[in-house]
N, C-alpha and C. Protein backbone atom coordinates (compact mmCIF):
# COMPACT_ATOMS: atom_id res chain seq x y z
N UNK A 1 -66.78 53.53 37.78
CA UNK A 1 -65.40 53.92 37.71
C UNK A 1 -64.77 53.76 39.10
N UNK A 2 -63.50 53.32 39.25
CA UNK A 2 -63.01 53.17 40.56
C UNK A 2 -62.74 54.54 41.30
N UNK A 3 -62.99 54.41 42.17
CA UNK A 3 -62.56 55.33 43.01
C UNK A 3 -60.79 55.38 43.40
N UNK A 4 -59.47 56.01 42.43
CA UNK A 4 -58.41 55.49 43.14
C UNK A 4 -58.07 56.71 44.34
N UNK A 5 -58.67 57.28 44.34
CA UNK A 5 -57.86 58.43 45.26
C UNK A 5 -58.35 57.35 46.66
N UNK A 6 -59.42 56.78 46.98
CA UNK A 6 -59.94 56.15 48.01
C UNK A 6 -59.22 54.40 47.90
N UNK A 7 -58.60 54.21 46.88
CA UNK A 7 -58.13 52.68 46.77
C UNK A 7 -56.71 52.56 47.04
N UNK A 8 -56.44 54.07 46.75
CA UNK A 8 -54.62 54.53 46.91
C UNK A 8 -53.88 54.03 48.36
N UNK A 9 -54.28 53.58 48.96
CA UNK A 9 -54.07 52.43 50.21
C UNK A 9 -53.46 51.25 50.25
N UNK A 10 -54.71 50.71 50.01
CA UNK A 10 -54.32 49.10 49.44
C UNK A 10 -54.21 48.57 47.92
N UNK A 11 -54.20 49.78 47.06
CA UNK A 11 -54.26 49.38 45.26
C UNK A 11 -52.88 48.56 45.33
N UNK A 12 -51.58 48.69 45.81
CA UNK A 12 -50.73 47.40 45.17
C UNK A 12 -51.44 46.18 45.73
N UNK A 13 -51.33 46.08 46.84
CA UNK A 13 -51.52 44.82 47.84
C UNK A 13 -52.96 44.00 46.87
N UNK A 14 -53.47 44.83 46.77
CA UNK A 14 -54.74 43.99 46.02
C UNK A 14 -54.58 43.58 44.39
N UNK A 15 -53.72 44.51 44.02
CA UNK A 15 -53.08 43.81 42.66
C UNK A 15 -51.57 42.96 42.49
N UNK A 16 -51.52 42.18 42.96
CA UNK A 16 -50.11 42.09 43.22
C UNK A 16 -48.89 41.70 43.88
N UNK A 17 -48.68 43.38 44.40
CA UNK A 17 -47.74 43.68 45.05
C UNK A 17 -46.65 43.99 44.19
N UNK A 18 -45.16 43.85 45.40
CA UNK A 18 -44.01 43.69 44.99
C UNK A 18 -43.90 42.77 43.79
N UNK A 19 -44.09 41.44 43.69
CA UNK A 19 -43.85 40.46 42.38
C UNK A 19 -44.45 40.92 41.48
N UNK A 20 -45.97 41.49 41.34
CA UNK A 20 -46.44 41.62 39.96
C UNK A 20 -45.43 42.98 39.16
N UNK A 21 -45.35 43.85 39.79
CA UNK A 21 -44.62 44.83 40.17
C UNK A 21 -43.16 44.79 39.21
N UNK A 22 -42.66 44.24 39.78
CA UNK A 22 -41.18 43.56 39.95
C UNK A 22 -41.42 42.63 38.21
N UNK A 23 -42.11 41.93 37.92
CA UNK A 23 -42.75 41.14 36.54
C UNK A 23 -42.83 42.07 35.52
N UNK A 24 -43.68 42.93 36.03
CA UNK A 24 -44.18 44.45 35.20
C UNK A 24 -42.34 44.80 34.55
N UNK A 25 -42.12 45.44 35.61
CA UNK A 25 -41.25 46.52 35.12
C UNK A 25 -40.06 45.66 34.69
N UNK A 26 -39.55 44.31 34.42
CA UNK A 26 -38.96 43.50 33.52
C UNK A 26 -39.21 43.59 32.39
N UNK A 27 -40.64 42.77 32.31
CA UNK A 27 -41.08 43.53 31.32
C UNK A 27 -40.71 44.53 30.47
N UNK A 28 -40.96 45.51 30.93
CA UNK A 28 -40.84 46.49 30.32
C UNK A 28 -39.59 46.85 29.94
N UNK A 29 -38.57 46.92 31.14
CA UNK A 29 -37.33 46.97 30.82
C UNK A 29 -36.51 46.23 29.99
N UNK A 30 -37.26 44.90 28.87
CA UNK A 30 -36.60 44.02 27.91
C UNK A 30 -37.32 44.82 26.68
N UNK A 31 -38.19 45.47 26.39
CA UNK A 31 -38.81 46.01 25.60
C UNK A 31 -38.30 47.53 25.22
N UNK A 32 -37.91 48.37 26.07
CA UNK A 32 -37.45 49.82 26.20
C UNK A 32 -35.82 49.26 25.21
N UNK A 33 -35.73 50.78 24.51
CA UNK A 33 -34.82 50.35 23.19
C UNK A 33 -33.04 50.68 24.49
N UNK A 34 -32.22 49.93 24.04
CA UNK A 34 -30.80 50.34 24.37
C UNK A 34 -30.31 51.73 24.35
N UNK A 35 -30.38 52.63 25.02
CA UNK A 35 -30.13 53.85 25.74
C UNK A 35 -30.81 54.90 25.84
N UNK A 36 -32.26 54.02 26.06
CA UNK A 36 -33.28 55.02 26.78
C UNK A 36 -33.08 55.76 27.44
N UNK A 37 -33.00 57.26 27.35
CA UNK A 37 -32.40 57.93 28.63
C UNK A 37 -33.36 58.84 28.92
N UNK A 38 -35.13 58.71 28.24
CA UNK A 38 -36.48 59.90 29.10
C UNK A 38 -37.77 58.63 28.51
N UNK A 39 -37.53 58.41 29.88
CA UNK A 39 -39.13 57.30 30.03
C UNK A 39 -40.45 58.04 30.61
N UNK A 40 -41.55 58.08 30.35
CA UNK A 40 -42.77 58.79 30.84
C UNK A 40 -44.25 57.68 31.24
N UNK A 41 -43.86 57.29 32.21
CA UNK A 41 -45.35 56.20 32.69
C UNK A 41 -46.21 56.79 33.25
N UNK A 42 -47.49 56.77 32.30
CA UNK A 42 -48.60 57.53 32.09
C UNK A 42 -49.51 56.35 32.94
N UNK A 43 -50.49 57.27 33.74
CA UNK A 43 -50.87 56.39 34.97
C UNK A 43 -50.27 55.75 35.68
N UNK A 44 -49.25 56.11 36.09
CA UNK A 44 -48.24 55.57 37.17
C UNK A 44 -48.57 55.12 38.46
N UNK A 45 -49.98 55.46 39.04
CA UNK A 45 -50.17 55.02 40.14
C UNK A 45 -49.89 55.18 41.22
N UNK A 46 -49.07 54.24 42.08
CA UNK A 46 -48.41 54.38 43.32
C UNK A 46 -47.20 54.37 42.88
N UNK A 47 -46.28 54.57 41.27
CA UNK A 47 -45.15 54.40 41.14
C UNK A 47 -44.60 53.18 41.63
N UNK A 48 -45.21 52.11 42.16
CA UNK A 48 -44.51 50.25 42.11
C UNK A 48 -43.64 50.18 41.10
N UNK A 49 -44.12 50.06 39.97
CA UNK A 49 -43.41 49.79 38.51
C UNK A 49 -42.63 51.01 38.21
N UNK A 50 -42.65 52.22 38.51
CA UNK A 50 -42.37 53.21 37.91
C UNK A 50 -40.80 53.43 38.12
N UNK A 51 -40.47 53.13 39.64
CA UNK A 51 -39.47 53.18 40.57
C UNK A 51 -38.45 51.94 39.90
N UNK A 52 -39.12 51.36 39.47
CA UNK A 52 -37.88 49.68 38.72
C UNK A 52 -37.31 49.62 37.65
N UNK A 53 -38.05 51.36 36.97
CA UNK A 53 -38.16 51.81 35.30
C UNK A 53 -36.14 52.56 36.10
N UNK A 54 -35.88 53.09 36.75
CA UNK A 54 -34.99 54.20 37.38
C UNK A 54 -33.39 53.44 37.02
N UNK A 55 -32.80 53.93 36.19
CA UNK A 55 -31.49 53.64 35.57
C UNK A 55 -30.63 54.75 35.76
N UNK A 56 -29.09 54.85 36.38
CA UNK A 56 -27.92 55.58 35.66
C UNK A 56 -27.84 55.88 35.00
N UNK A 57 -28.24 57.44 34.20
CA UNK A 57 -28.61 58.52 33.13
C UNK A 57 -29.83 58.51 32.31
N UNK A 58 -30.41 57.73 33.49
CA UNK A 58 -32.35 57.53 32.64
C UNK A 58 -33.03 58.58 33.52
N UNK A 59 -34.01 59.14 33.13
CA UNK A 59 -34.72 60.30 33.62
C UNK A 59 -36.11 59.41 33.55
N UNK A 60 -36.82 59.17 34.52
CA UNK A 60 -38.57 58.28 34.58
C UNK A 60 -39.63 59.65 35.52
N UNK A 61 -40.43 59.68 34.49
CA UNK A 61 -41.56 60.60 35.11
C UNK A 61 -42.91 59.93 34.67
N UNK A 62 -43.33 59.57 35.96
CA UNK A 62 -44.81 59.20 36.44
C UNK A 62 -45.34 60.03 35.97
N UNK A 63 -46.80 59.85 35.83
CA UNK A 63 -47.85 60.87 35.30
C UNK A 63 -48.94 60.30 35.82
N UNK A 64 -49.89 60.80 36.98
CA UNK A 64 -51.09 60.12 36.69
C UNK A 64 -52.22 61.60 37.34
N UNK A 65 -53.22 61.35 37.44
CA UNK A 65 -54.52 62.21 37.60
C UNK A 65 -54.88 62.09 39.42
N UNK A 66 -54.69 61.01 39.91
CA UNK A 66 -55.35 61.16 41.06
C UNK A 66 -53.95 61.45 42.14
N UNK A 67 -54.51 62.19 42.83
CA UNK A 67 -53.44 62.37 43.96
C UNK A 67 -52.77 61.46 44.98
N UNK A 68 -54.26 61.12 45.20
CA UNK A 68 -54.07 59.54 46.04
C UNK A 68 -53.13 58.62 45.61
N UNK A 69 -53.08 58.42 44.55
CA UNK A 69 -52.05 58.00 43.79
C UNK A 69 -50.42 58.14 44.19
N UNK A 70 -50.65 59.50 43.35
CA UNK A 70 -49.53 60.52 43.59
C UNK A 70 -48.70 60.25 44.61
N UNK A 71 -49.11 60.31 46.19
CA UNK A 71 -48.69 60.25 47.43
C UNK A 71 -47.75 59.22 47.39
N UNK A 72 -48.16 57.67 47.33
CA UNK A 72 -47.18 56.99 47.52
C UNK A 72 -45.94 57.05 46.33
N UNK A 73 -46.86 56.77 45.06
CA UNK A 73 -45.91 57.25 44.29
C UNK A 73 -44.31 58.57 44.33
N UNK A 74 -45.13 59.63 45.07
CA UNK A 74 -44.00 60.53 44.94
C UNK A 74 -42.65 59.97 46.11
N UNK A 75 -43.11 59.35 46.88
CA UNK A 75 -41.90 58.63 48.28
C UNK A 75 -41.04 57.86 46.91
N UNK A 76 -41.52 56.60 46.28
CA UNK A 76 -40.98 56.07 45.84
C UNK A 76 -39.79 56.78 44.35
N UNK A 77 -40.91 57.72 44.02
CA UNK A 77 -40.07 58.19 42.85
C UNK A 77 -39.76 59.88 43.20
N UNK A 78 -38.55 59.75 44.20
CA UNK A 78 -39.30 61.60 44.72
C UNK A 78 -38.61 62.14 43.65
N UNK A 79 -39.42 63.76 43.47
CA UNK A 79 -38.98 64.53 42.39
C UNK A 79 -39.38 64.06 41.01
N UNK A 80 -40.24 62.95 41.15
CA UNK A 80 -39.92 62.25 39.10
C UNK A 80 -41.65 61.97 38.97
N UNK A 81 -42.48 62.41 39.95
CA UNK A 81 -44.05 62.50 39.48
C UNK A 81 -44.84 63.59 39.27
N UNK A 82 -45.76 63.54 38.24
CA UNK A 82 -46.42 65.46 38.31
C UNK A 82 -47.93 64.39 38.09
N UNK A 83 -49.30 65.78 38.49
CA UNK A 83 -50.68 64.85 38.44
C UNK A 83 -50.59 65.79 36.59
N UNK A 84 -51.46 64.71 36.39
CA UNK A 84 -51.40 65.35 34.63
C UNK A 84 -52.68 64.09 34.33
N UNK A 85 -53.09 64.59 32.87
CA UNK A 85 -54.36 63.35 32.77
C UNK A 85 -52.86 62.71 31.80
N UNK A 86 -53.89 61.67 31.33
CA UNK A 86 -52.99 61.17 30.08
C UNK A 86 -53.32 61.84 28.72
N UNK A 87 -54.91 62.52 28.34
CA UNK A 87 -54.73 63.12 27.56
C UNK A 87 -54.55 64.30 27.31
N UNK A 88 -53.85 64.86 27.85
CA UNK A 88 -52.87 66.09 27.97
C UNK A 88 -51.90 65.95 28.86
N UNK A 89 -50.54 65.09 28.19
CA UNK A 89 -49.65 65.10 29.60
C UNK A 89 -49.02 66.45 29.21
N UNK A 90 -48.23 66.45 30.58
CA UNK A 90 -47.28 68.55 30.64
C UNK A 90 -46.26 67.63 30.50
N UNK A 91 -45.79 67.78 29.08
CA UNK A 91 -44.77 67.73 28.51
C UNK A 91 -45.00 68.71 27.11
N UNK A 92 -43.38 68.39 26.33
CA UNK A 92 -43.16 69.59 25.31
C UNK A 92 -43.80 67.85 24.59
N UNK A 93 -43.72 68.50 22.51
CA UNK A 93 -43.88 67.23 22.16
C UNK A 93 -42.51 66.99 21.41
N UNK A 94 -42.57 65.82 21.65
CA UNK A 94 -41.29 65.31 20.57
C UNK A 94 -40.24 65.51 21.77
N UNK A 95 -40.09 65.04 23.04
CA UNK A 95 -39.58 65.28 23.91
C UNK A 95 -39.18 63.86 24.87
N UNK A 96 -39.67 63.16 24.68
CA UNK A 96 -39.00 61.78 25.36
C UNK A 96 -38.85 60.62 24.21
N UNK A 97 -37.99 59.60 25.01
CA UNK A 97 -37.48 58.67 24.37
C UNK A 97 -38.45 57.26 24.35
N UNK A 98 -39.46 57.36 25.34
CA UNK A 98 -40.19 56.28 25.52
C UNK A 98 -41.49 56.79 26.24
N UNK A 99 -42.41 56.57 25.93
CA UNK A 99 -44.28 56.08 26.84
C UNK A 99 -44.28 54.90 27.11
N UNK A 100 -44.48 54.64 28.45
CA UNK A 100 -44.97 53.10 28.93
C UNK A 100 -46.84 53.55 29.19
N UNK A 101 -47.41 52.93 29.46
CA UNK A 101 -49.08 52.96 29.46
C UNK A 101 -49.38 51.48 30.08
N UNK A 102 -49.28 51.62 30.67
CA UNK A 102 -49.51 49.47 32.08
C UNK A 102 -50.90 49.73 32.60
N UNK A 103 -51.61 48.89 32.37
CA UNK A 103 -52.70 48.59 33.03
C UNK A 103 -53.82 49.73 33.14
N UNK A 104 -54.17 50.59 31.77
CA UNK A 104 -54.73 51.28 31.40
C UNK A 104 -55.52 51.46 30.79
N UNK A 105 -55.31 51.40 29.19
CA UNK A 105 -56.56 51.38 28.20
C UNK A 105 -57.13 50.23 28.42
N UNK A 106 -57.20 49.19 28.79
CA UNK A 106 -58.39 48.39 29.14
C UNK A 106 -59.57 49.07 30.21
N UNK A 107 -59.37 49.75 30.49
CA UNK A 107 -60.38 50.52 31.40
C UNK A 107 -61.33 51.46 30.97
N UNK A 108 -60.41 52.24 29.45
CA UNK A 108 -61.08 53.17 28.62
C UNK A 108 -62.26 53.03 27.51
N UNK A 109 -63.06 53.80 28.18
CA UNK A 109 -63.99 53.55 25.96
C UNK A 109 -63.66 53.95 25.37
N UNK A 110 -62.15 55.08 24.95
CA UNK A 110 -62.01 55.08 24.02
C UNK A 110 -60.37 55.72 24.20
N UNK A 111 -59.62 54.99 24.09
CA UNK A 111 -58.65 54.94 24.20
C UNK A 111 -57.45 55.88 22.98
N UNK A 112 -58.15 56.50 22.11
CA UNK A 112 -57.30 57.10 20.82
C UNK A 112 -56.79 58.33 21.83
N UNK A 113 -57.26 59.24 22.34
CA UNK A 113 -56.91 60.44 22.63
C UNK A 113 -55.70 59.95 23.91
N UNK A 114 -55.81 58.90 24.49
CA UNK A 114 -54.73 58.79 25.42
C UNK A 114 -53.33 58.39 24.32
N UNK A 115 -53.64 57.36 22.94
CA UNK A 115 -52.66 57.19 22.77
C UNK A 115 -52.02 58.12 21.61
N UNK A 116 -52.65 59.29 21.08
CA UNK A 116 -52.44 60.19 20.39
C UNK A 116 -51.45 61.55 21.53
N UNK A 117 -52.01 61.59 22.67
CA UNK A 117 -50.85 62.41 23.13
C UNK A 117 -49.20 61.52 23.55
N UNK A 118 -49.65 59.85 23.62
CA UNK A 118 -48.61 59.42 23.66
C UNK A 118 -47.51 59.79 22.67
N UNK A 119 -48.17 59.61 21.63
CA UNK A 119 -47.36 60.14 20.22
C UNK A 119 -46.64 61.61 20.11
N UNK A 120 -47.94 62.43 20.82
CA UNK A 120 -47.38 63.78 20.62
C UNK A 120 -45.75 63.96 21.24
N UNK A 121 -45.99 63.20 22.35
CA UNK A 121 -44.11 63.68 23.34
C UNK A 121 -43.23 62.61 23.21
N UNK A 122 -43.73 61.70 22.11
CA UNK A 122 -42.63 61.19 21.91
C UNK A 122 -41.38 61.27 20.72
N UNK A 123 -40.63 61.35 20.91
CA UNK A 123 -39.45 62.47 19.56
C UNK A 123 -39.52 61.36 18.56
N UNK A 124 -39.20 61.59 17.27
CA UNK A 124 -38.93 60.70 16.22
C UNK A 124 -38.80 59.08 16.60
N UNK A 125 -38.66 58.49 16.19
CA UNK A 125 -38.44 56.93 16.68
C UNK A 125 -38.22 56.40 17.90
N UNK A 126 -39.31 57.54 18.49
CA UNK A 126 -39.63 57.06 19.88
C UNK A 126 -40.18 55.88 19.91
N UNK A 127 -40.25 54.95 21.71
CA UNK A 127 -40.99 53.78 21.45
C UNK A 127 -42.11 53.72 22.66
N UNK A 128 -43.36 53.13 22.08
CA UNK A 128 -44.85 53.21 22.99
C UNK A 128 -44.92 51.81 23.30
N UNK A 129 -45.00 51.49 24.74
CA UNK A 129 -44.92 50.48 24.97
C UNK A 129 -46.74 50.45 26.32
N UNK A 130 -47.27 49.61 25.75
CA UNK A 130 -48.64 49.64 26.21
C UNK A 130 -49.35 47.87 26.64
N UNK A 131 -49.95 48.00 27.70
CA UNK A 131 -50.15 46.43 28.12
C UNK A 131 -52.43 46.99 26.90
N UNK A 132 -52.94 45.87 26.81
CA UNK A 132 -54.11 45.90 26.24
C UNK A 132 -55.27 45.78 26.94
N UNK A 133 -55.43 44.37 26.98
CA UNK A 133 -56.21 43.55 27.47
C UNK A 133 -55.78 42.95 29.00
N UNK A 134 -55.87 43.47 30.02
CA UNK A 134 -55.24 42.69 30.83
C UNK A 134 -55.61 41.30 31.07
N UNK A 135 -57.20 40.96 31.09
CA UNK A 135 -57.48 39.78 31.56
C UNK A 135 -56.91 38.29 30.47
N UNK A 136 -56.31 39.02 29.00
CA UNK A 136 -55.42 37.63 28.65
C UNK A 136 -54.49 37.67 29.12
N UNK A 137 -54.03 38.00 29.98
CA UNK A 137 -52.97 38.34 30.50
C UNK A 137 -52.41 36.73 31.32
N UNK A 138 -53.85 36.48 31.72
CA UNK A 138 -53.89 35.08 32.64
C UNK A 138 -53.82 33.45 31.77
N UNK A 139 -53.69 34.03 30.49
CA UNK A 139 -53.75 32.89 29.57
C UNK A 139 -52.85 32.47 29.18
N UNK A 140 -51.69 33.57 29.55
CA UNK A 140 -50.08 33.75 28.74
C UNK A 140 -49.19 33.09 29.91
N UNK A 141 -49.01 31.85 29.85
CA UNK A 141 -47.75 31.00 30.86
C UNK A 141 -46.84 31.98 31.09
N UNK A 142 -46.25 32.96 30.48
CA UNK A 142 -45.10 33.58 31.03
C UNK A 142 -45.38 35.25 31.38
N UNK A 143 -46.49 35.40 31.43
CA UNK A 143 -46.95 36.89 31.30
C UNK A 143 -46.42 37.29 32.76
N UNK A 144 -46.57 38.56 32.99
CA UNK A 144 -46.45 39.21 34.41
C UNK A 144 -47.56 38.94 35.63
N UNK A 145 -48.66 38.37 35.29
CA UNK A 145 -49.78 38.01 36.25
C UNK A 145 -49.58 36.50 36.00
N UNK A 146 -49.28 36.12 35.13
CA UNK A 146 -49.12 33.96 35.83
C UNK A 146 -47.78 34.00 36.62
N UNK A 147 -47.24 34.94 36.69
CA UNK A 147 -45.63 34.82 37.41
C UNK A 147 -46.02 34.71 38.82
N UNK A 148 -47.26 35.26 38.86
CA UNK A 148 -47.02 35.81 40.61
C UNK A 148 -48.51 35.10 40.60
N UNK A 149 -49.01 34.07 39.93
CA UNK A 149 -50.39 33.32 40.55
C UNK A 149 -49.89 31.86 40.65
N UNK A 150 -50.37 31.08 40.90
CA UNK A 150 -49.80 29.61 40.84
C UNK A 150 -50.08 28.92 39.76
N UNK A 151 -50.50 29.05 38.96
CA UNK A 151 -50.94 28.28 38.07
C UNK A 151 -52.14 29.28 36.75
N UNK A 152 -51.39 29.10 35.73
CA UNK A 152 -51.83 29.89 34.64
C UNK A 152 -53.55 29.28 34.21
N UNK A 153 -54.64 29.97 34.00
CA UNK A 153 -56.07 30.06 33.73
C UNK A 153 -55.59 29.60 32.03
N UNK A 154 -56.93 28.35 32.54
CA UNK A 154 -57.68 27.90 31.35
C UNK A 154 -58.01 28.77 30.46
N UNK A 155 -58.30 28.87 29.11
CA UNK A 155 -59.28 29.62 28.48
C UNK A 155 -60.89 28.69 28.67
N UNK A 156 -61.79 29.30 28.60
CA UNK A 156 -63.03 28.41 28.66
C UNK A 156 -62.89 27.97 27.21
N UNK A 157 -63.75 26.70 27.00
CA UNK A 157 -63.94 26.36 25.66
C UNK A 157 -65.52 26.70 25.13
């Protein structure tokens, strides 16, 4: 398991950066429904992406577990991060308009209980917006990781 409280340093720079970042939270922001106004990014990280989620009458709260994290994150998003796991975030349920989840359950063995509290705080026709698999990620010409590599990966045959 990674160590992020000890990676919370260099974790953008080694994934990224600004462009993947900047890719991400497009992303996301073409996907989030027309007048999203309570977004909740669960594992937020250093808040990179979290900070690009931040709109005129949108409310964005980071969520993640490690502190290390936390730190840069809270500069970028001050006031809008709490440490929480993902499966129990401190929220009410039925209480936001959107869950983002980026670069997450691919890490998990078992991923139901993260996306079952997603459900819990999200109100009626809320929307869950979740990346999977990251490593096809490199297969997809227009994805958020071929944007910022030079040239999109083969699949092997």
């Amino acid at each position: 398991m990674i160590d992020y409280d000890g990676e919370a340093r260099d974790y953008d720079a080694s994934r990224g950066g600004e462009p993947r970042a900047r890719a991400a939270a497009e992303a996301l922001e073409r996907l989030l429904p027309r007048g999203c106004r309570t977004v909740v990014d669960v594992a937020c990280g250093t808040g990179i992406v979290t900070r690009r989620l931040l709109r005129p009458g949108r409310t964005v709260l980071g969520v993640d577990r490690s502190p290390g994290m936390l730190a840069p994150a809270a500069e970028r998003v001050p006031g809008g991060v709490v440490r929480g796991d993902a499966t129990q975030l401190p929220l009410a349920s039925g209480s936001v308009d959107a869950v983002v989840i980026v670069w997450l359950l691919h890490l998990l063995p078992d991923p139901v209980p993260v996306l079952a509290e997603a459900s819990r705080v999200l109100r009626p026709g809320g929307t869950l917006i979740t990346t999977v698999d990251k490593d096809d990620a490199y297969f997809v010409p227009d994805s958020d990781i071929a944007r910022v590599t030079t040239e999109p990966r083969r699949r092997p045959r």
